[in-house]
C-alpha atoms as a PDB file:
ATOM      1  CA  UNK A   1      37.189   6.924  10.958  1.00  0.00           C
ATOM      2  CA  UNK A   2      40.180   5.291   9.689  1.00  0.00           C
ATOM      3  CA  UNK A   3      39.009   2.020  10.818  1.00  0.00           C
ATOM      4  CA  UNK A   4      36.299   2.249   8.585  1.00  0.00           C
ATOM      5  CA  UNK A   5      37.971   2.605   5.592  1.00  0.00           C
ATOM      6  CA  UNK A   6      39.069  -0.806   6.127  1.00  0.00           C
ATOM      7  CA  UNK A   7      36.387  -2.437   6.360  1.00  0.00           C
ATOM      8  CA  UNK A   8      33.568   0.076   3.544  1.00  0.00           C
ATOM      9  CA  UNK A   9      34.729   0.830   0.019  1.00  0.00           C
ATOM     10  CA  UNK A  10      35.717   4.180  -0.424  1.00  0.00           C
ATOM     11  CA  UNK A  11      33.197   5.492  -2.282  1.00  0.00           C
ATOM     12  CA  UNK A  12      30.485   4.450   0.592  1.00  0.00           C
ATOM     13  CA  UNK A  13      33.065   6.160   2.942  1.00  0.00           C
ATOM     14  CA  UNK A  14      32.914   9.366   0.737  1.00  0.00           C
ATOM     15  CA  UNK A  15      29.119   9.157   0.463  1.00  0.00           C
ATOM     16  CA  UNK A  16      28.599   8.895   4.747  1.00  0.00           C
ATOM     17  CA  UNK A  17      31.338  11.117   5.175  1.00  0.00           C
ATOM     18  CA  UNK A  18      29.145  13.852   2.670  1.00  0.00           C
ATOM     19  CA  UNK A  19      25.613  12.638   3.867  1.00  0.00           C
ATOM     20  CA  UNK A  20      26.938  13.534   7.828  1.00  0.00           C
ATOM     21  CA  UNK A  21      28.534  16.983   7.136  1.00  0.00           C
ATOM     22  CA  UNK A  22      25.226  17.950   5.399  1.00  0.00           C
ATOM     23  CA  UNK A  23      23.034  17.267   8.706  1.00  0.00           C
ATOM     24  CA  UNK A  24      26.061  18.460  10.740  1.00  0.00           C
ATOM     25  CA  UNK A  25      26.594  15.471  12.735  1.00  0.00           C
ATOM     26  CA  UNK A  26      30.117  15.099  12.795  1.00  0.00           C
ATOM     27  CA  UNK A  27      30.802  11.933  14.964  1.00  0.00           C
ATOM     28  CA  UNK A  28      32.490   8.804  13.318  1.00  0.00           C
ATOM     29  CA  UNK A  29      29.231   6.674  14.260  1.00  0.00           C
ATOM     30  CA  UNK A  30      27.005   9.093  11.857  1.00  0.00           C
ATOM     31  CA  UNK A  31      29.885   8.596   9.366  1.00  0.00           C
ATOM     32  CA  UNK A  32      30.149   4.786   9.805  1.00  0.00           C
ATOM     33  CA  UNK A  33      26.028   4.266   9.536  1.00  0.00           C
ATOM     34  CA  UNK A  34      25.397   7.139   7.181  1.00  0.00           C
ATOM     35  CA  UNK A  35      28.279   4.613   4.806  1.00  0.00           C
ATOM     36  CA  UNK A  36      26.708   1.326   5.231  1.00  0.00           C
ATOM     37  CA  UNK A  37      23.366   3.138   4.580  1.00  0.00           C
ATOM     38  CA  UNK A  38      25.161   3.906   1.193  1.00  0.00           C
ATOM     39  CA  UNK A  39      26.657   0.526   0.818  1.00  0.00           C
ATOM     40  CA  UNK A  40      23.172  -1.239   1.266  1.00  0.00           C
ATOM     41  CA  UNK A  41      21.564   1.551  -1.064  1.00  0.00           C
ATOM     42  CA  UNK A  42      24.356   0.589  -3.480  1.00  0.00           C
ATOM     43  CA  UNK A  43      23.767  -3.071  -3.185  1.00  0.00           C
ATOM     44  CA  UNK A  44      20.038  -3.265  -3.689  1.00  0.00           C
ATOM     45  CA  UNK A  45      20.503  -0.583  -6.748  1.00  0.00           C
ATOM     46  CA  UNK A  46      22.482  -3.718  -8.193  1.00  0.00           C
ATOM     47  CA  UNK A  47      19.667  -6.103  -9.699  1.00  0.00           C
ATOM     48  CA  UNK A  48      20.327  -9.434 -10.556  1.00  0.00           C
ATOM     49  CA  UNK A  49      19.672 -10.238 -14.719  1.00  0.00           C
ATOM     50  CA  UNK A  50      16.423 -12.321 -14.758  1.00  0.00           C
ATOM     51  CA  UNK A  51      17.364 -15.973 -14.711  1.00  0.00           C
ATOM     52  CA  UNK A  52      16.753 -17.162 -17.987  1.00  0.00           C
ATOM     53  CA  UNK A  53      13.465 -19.396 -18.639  1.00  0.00           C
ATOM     54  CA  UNK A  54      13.526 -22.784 -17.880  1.00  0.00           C
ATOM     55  CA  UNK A  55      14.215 -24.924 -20.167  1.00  0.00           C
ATOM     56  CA  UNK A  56      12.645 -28.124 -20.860  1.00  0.00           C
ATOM     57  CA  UNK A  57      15.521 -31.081 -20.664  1.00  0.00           C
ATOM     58  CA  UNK A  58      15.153 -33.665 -22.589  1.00  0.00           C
ATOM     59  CA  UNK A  59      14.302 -36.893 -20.575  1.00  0.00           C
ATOM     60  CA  UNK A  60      16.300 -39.431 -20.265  1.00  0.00           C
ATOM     61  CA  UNK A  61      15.227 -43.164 -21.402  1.00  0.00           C
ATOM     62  CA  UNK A  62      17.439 -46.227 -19.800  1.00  0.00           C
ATOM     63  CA  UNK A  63      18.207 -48.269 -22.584  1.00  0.00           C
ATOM     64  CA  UNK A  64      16.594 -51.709 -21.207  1.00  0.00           C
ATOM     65  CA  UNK A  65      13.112 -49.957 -21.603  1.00  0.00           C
ATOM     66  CA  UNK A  66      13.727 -48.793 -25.016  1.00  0.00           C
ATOM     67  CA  UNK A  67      14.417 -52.217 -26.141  1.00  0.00           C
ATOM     68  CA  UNK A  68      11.458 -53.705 -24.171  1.00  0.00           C
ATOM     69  CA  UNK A  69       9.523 -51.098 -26.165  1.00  0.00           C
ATOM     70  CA  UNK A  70      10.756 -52.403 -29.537  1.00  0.00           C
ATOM     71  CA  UNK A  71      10.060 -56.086 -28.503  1.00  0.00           C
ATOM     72  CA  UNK A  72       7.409 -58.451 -30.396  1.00  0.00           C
ATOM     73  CA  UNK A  73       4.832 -59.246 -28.598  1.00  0.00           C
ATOM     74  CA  UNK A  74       5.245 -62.614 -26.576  1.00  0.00           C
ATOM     75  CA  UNK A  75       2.546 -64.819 -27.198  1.00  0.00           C
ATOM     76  CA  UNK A  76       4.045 -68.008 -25.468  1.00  0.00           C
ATOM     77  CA  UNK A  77       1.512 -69.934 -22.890  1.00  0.00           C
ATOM     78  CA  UNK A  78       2.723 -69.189 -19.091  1.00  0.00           C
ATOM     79  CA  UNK A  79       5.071 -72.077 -17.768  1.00  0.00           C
ATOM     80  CA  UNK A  80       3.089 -74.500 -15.397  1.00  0.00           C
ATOM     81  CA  UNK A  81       4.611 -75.968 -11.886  1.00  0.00           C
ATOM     82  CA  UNK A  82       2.619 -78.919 -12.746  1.00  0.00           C
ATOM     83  CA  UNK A  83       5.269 -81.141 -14.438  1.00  0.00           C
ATOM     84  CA  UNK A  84       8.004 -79.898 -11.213  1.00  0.00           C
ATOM     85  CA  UNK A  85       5.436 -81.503  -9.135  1.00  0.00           C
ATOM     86  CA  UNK A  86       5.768 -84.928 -10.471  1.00  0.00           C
ATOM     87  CA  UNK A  87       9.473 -84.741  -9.258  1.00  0.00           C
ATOM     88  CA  UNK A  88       8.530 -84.368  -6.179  1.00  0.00           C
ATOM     89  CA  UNK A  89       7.983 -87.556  -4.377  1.00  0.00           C
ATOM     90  CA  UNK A  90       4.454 -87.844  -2.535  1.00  0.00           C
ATOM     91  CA  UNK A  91       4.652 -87.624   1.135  1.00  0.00           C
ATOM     92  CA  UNK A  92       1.639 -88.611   3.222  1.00  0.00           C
ATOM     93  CA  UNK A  93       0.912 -87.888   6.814  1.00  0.00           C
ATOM     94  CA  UNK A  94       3.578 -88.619   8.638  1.00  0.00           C
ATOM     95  CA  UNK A  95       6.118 -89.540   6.787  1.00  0.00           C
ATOM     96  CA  UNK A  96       8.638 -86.824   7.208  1.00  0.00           C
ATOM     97  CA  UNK A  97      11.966 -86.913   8.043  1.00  0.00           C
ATOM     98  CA  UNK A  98      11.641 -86.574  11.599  1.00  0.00           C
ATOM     99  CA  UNK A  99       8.935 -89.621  11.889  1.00  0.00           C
ATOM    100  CA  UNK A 100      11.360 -91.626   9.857  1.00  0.00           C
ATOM    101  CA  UNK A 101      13.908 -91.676  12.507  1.00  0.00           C
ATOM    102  CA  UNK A 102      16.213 -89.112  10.856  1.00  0.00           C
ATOM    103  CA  UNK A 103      17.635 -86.498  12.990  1.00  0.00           C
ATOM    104  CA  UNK A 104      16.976 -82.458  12.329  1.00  0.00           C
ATOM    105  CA  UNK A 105      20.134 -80.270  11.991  1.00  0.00           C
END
């Protein structure tokens, strides 16, 4: 029984000790479960407030799409490869490196 007090409030000890000598079990098990039964009692008489609603957060916008949204349109034509291509030089069949004698790293 002393045990017990370290370990359950006192007024859970009080309550067991009370609920025990009215059945007339007088043993320090009745006592200890009769106290928890009194702590749990206790516990579930304490409700929790109700969380408050959920509020709606504002979203966040990255700045690079909230200047793409304030753009002008772009009306300029698509670039073409075609003028790239005239820097390349035309190879025909066979004449790359390796058929030209050059070595391959």
């Amino acid at each position: 029984m002393l045990l017990l007090g370290r370990r359950i409030p006192h007024e859970h000890l009080v309550a067991g000790l009370a609920a025990t000598l009215r059945v007339g079990a007088l043993t320090a098990d009745a006592v200890a479960l009769e106290a928890r039964k009194a702590q749990e009692a206790d516990d579930a008489d304490t409700t929790l407030p109700e969380p408050e609603p959920r509020r709606r957060e504002p979203t966040v916008t990255f700045l690079t799409v909230r200047r793409l949204a304030h753009l002008p349109p772009d009306n300029r034509p698509l670039p073409s490869p075609a003028p790239y291509d005239q820097l390349l030089g035309r190879r025909t069949r066979g004449t790359t490196a390796a058929s030209k004698g050059e070595q391959m790293p």
